[in-house]
C-alpha atoms as a PDB file:
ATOM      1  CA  UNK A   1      34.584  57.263  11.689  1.00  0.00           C
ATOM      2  CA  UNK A   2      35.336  53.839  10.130  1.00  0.00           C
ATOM      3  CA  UNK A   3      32.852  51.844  10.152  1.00  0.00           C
ATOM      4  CA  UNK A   4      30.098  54.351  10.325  1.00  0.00           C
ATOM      5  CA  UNK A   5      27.085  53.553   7.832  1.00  0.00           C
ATOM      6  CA  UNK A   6      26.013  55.281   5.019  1.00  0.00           C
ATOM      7  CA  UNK A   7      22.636  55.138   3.003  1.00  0.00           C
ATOM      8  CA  UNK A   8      23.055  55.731  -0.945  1.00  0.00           C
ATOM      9  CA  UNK A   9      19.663  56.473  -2.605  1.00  0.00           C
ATOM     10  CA  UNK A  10      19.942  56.803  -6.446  1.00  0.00           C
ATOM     11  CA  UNK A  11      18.374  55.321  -9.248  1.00  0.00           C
ATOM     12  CA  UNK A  12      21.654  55.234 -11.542  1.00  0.00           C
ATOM     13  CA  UNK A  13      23.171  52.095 -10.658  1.00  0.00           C
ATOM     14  CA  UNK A  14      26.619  53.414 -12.009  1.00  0.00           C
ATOM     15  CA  UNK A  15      26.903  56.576  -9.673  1.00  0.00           C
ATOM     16  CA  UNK A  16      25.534  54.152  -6.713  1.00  0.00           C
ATOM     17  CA  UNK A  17      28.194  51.775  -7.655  1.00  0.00           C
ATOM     18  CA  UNK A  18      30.951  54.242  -7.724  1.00  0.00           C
ATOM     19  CA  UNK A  19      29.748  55.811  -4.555  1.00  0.00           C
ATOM     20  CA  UNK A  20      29.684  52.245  -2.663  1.00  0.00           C
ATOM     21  CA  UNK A  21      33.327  51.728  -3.972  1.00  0.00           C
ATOM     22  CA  UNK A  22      35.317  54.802  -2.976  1.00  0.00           C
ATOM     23  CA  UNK A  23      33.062  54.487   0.599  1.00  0.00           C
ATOM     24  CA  UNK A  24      34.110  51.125   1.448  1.00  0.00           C
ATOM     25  CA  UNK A  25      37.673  52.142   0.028  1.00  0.00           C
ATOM     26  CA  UNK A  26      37.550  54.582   3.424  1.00  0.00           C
ATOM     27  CA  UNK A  27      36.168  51.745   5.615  1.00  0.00           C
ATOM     28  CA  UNK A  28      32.504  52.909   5.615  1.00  0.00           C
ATOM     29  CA  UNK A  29      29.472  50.442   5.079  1.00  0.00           C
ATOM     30  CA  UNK A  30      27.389  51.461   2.595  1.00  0.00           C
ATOM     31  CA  UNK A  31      23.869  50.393   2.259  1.00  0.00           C
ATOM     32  CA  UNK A  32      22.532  51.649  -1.536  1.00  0.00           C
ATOM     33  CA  UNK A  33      18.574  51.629  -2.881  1.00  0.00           C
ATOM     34  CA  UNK A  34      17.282  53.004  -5.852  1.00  0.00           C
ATOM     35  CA  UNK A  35      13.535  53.825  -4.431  1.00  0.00           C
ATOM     36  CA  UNK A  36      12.570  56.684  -2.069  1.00  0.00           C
ATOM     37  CA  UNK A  37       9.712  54.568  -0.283  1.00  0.00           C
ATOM     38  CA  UNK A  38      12.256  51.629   0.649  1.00  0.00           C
ATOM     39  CA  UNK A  39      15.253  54.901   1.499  1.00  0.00           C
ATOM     40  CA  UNK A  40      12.686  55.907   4.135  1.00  0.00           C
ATOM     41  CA  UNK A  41      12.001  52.304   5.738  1.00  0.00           C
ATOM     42  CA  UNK A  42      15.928  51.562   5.700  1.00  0.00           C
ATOM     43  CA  UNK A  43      16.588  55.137   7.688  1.00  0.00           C
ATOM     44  CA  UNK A  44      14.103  53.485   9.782  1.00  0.00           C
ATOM     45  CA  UNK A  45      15.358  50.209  10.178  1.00  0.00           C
ATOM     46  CA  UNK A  46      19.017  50.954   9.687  1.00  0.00           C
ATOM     47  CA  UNK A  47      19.653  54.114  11.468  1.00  0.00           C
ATOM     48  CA  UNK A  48      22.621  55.216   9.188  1.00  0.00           C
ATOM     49  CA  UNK A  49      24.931  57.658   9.949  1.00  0.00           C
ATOM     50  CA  UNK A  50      24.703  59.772   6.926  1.00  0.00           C
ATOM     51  CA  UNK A  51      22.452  59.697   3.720  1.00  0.00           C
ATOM     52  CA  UNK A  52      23.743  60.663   0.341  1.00  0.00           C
ATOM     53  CA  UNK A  53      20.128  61.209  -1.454  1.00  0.00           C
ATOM     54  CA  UNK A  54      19.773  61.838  -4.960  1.00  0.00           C
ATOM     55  CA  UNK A  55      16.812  64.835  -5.978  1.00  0.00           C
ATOM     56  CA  UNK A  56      15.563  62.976  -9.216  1.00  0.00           C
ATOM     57  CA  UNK A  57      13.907  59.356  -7.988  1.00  0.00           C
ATOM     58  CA  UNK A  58      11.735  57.388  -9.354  1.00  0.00           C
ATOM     59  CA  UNK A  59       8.029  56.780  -7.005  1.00  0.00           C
ATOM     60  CA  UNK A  60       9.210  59.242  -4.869  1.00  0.00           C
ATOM     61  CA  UNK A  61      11.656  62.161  -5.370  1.00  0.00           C
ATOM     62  CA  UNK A  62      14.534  62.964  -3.027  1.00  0.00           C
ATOM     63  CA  UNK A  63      12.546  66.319  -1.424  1.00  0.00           C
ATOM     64  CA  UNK A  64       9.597  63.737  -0.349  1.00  0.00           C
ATOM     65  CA  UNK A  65      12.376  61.441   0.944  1.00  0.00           C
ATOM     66  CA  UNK A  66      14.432  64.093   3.093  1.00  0.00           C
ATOM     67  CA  UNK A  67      11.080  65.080   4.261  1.00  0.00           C
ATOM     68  CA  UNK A  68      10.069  61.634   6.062  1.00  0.00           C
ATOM     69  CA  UNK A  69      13.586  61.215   7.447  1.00  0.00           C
ATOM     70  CA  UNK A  70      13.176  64.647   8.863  1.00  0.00           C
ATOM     71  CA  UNK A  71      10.293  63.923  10.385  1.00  0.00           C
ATOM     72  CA  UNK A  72      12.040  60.912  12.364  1.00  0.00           C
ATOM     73  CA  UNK A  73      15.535  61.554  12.103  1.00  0.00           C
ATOM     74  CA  UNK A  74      18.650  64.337  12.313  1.00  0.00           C
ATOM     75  CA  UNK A  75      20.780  62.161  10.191  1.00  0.00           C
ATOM     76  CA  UNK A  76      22.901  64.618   8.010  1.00  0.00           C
ATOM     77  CA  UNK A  77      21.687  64.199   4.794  1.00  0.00           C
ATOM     78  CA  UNK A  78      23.579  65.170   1.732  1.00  0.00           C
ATOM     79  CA  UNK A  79      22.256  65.820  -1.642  1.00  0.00           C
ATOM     80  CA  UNK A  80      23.659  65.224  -5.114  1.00  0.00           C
ATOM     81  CA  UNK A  81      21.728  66.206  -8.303  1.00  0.00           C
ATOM     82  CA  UNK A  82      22.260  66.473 -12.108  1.00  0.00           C
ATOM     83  CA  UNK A  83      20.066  69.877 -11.570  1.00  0.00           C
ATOM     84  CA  UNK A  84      22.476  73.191 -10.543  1.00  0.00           C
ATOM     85  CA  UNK A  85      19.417  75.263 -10.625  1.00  0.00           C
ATOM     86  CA  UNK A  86      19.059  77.465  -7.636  1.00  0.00           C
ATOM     87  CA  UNK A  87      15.383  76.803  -6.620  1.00  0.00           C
ATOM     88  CA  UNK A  88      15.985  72.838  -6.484  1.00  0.00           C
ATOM     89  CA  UNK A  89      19.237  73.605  -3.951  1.00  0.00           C
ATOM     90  CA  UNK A  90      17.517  75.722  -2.245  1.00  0.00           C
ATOM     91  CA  UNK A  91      14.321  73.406  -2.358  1.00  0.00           C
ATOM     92  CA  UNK A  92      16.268  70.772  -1.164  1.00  0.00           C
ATOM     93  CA  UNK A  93      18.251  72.623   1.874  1.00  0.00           C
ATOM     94  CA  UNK A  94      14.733  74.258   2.713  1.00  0.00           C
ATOM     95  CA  UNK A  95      12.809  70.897   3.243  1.00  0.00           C
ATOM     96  CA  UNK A  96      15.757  69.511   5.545  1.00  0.00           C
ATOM     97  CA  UNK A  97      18.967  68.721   3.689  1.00  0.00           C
ATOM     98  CA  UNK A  98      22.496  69.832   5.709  1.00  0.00           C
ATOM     99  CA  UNK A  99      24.512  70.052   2.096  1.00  0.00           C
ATOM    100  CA  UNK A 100      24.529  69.511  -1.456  1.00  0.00           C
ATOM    101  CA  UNK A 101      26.923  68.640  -4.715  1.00  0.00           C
ATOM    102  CA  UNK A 102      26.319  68.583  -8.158  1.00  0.00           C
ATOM    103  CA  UNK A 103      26.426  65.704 -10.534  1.00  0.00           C
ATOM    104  CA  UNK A 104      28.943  65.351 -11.855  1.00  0.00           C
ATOM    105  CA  UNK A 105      31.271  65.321  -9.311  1.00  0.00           C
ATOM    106  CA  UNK A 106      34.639  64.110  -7.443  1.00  0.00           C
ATOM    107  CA  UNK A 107      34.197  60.919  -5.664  1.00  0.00           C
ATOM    108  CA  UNK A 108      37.066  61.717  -3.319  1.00  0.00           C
ATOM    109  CA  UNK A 109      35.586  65.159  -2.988  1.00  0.00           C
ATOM    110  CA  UNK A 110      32.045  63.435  -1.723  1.00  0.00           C
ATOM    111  CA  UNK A 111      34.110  61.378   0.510  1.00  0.00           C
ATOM    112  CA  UNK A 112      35.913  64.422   2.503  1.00  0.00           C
ATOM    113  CA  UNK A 113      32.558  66.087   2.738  1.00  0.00           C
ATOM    114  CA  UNK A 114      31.007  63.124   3.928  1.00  0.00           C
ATOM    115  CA  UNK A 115      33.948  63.042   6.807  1.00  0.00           C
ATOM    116  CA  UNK A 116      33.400  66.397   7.302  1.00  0.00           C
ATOM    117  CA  UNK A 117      29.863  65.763   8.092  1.00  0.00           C
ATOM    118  CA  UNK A 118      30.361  62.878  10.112  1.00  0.00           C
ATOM    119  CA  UNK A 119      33.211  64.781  12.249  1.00  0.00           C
ATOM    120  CA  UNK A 120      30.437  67.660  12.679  1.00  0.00           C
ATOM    121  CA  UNK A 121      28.164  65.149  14.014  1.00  0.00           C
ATOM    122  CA  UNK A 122      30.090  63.541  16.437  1.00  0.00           C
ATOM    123  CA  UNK A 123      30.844  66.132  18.196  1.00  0.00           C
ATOM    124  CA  UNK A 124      27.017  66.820  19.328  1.00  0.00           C
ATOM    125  CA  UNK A 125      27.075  63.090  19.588  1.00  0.00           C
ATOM    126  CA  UNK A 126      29.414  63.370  22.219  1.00  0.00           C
ATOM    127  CA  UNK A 127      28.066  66.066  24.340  1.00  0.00           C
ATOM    128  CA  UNK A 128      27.917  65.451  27.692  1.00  0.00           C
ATOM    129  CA  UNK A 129      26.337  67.264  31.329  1.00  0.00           C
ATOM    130  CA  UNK A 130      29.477  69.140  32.616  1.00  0.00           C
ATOM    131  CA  UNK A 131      31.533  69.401  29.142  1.00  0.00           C
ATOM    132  CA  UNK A 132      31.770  73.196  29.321  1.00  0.00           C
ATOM    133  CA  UNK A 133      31.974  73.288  25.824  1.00  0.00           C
ATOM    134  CA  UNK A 134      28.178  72.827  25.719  1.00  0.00           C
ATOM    135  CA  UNK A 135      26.681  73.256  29.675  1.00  0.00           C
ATOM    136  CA  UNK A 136      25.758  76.642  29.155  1.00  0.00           C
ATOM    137  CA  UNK A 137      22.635  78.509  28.069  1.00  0.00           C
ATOM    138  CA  UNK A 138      22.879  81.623  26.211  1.00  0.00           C
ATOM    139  CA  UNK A 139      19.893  84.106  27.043  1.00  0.00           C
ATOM    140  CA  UNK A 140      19.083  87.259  25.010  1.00  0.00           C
ATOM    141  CA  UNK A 141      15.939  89.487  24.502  1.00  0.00           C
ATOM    142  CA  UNK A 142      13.184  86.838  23.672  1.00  0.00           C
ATOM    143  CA  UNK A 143      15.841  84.294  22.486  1.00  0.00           C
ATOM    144  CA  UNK A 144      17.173  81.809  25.017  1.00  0.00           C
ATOM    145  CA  UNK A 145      19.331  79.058  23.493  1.00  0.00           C
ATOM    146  CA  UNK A 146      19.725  75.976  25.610  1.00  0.00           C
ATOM    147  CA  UNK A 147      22.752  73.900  24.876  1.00  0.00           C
ATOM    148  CA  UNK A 148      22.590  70.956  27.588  1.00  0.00           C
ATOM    149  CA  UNK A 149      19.160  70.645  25.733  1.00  0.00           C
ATOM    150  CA  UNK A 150      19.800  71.605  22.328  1.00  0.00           C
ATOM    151  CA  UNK A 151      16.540  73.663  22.471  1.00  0.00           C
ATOM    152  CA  UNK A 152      15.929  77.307  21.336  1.00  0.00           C
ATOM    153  CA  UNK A 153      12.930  78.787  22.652  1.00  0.00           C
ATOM    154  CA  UNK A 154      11.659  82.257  20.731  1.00  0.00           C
ATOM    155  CA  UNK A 155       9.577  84.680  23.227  1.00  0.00           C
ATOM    156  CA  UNK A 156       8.935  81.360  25.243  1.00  0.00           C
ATOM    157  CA  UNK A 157       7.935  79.225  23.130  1.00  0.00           C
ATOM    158  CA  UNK A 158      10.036  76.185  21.592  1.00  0.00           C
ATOM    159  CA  UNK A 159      11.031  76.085  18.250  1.00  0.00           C
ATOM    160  CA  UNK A 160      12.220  73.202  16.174  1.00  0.00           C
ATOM    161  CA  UNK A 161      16.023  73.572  14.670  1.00  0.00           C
ATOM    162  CA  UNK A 162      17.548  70.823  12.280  1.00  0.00           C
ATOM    163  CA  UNK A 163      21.517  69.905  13.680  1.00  0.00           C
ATOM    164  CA  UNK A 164      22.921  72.434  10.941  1.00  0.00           C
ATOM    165  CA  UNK A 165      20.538  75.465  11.814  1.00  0.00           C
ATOM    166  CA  UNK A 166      21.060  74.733  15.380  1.00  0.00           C
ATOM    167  CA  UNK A 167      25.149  74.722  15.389  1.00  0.00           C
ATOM    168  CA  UNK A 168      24.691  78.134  12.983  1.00  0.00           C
ATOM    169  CA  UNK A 169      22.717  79.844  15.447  1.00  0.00           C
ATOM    170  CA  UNK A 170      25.388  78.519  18.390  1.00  0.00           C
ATOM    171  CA  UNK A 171      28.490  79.512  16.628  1.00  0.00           C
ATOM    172  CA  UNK A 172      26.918  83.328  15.642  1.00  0.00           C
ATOM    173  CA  UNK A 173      25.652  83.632  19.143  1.00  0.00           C
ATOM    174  CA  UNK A 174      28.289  82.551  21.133  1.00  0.00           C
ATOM    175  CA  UNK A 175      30.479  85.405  18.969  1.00  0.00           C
ATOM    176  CA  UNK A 176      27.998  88.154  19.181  1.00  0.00           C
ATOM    177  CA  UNK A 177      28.369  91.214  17.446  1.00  0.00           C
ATOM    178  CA  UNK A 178      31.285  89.666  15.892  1.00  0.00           C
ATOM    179  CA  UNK A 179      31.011  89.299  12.071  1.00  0.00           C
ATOM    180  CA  UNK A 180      31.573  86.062  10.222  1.00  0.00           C
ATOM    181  CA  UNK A 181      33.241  85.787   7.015  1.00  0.00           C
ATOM    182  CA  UNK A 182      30.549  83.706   4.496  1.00  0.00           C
ATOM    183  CA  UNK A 183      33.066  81.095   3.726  1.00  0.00           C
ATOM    184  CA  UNK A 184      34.868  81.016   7.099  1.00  0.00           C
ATOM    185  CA  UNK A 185      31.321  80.346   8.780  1.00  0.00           C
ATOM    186  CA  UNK A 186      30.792  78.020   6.296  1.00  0.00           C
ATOM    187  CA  UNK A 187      34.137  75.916   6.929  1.00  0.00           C
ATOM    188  CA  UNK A 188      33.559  76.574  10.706  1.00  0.00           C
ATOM    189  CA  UNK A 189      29.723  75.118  10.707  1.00  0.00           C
ATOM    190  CA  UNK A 190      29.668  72.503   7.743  1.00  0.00           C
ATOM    191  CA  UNK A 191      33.743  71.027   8.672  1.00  0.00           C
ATOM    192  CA  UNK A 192      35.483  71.806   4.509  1.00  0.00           C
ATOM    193  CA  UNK A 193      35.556  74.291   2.403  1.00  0.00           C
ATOM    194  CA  UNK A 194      32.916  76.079   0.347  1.00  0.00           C
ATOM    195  CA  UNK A 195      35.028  75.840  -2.710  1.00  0.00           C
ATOM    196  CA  UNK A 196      32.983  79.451  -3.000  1.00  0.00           C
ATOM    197  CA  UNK A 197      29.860  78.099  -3.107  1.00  0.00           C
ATOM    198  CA  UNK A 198      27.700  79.252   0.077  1.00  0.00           C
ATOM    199  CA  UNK A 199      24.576  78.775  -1.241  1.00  0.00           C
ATOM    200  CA  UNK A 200      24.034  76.372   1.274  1.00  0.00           C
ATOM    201  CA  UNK A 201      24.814  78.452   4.387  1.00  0.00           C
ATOM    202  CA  UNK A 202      23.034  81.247   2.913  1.00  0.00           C
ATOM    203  CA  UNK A 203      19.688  79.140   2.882  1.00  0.00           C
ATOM    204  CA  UNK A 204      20.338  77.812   6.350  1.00  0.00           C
ATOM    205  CA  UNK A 205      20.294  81.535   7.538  1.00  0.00           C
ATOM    206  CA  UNK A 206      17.163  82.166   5.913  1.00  0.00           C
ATOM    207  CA  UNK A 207      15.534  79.237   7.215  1.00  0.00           C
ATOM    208  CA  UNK A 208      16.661  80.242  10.473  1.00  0.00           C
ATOM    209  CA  UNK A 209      15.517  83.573  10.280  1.00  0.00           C
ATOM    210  CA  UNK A 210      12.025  82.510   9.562  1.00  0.00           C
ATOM    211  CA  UNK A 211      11.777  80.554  12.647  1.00  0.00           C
ATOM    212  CA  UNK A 212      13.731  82.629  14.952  1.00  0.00           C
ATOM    213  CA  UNK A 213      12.897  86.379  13.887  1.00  0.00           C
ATOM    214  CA  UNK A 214      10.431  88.552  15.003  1.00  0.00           C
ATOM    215  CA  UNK A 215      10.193  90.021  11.055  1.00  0.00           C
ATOM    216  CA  UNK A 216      12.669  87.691   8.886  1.00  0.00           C
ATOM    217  CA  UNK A 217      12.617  90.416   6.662  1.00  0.00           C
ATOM    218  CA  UNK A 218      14.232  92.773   8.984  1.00  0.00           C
ATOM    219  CA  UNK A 219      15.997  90.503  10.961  1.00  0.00           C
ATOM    220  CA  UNK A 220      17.024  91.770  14.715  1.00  0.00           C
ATOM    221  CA  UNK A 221      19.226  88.830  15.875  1.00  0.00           C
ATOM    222  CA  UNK A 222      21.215  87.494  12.877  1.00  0.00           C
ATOM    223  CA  UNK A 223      22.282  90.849  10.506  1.00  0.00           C
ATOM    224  CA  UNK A 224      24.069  90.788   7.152  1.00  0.00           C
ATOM    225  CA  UNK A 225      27.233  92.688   7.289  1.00  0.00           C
ATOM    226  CA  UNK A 226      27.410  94.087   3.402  1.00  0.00           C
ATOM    227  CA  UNK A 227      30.047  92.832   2.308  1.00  0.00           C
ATOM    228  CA  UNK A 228      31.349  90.646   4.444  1.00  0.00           C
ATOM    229  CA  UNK A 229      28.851  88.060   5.640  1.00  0.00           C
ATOM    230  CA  UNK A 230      26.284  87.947   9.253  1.00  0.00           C
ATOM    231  CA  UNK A 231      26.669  88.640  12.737  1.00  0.00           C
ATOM    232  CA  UNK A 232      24.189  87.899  15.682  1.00  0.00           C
ATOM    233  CA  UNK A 233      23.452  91.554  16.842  1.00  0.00           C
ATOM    234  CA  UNK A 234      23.431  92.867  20.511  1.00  0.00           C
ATOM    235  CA  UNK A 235      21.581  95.979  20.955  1.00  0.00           C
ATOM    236  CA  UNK A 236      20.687  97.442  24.402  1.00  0.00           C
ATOM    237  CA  UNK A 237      18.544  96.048  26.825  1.00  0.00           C
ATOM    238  CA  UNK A 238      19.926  92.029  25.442  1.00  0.00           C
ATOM    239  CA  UNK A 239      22.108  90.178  27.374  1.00  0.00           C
ATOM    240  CA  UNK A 240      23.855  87.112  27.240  1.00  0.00           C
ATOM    241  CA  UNK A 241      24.508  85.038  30.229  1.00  0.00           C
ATOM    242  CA  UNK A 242      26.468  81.726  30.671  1.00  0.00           C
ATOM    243  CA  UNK A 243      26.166  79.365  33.609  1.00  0.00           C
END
């Protein structure tokens, strides 16, 4: 995890500066810019291992950004904003962010969750044929998940997931019928602790529910459990086969 590189993208040079020194304090290289066009062309050029992107930009705000990354890169990216305001989380989360923490915060609390992330990523980055851990393919009633590929295909026809929606759907469906615990899925999924904040796994489910449900309004895979979080759901006639 040393050495890994990170992308900073904020336009106050005193949070960028702070960032950069409590990164390279854990041995990361940090890369910093202050303008969404040139945060795009260094994902580009760079290929970092993580982005922490800032909402509130100059040119080019930080939704815009995370939105031309997505379109050529799973990085993780994490957000940090001055705004708490529920519709620019979920905003963010919707348009492709993994994660998100308020200004202001801890610096050594953004460094564990950017560990956290970077742990979460390796893993996937380490998959290989054979590892039984991921050569399987779980098959329901118009749902067949494909780990070898990391593809999900809904009543036979592909769908795209981002990393985070993808290992949510794995970890619920791997588990069916059992039910999750909001903040233990969340530690489970996104590698720390919620802090009781799962905002951000709540808006991943929702985002997968709209590409994975037949009505995301009455969702038949992944089910809230009142009270107690979600469950992928098993009725009969599904089935769920491993090779």
């Amino acid at each position: 995890m040393s050495g890994s590189n990170i992308l900073v993208v904020d336009d106050e040079a005193d949070i960028t500066e702070l960032i950069r020194l409590y990164m390279e304090r854990e041995g990361f290289v940090v890369e910093t810019t202050d303008n969404g066009e040139d945060a795009v062309e260094l994902t580009a050029a760079l290929k970092p291992d993580l982005v922490i992107l800032d909402i509130q930009l100059k040119q080019m705000d930080g939704f815009d950004v995370c939105k031309q990354i997505r379109s050529m890169s799973d990085v993780p990216i994490l957000f940090i904003s001055c705004k708490s305001d529920d519709t620019d989380i979920i905003h963010g989360l919707t348009v492709g962010g993994d994660d998100y923490m308020t200004k202001p915060f801890s610096p050594s609390q953004l460094v564990a969750r950017v560990k956290a992330h970077l742990r979460r990523q390796s893993v996937y980055d380490r998959q290989r044929p054979g590892d039984r851990a991921f050569d399987e393919v779980l098959r329901f009633d118009g749902l067949v998940i494909d780990l070898p590929a990391r593809s999900v295909h809904v009543r036979d026809k592909e769908v795209f997931l981002s990393a985070k929606e993808f290992e949510l759907l794995v970890r619920l469906a791997k588990t069916p019928n059992r039910a999750f615990a909001l903040d233990d899925l969340y530690t489970v999924v996104w590698g720390h602790d919620s802090m009781g904040d799962t905002r951000t796994l709540m808006v991943h489910v929702s985002n997968l529910r709209k590409k994975i449900e037949p009505d995301p309004a009455n969702p038949m895979y992944i089910v809230t459990v009142r009270g107690v979080g979600y469950k992928f759901n098993i009725k009969e006639g599904n089935t769920y086969v491993q090779r």
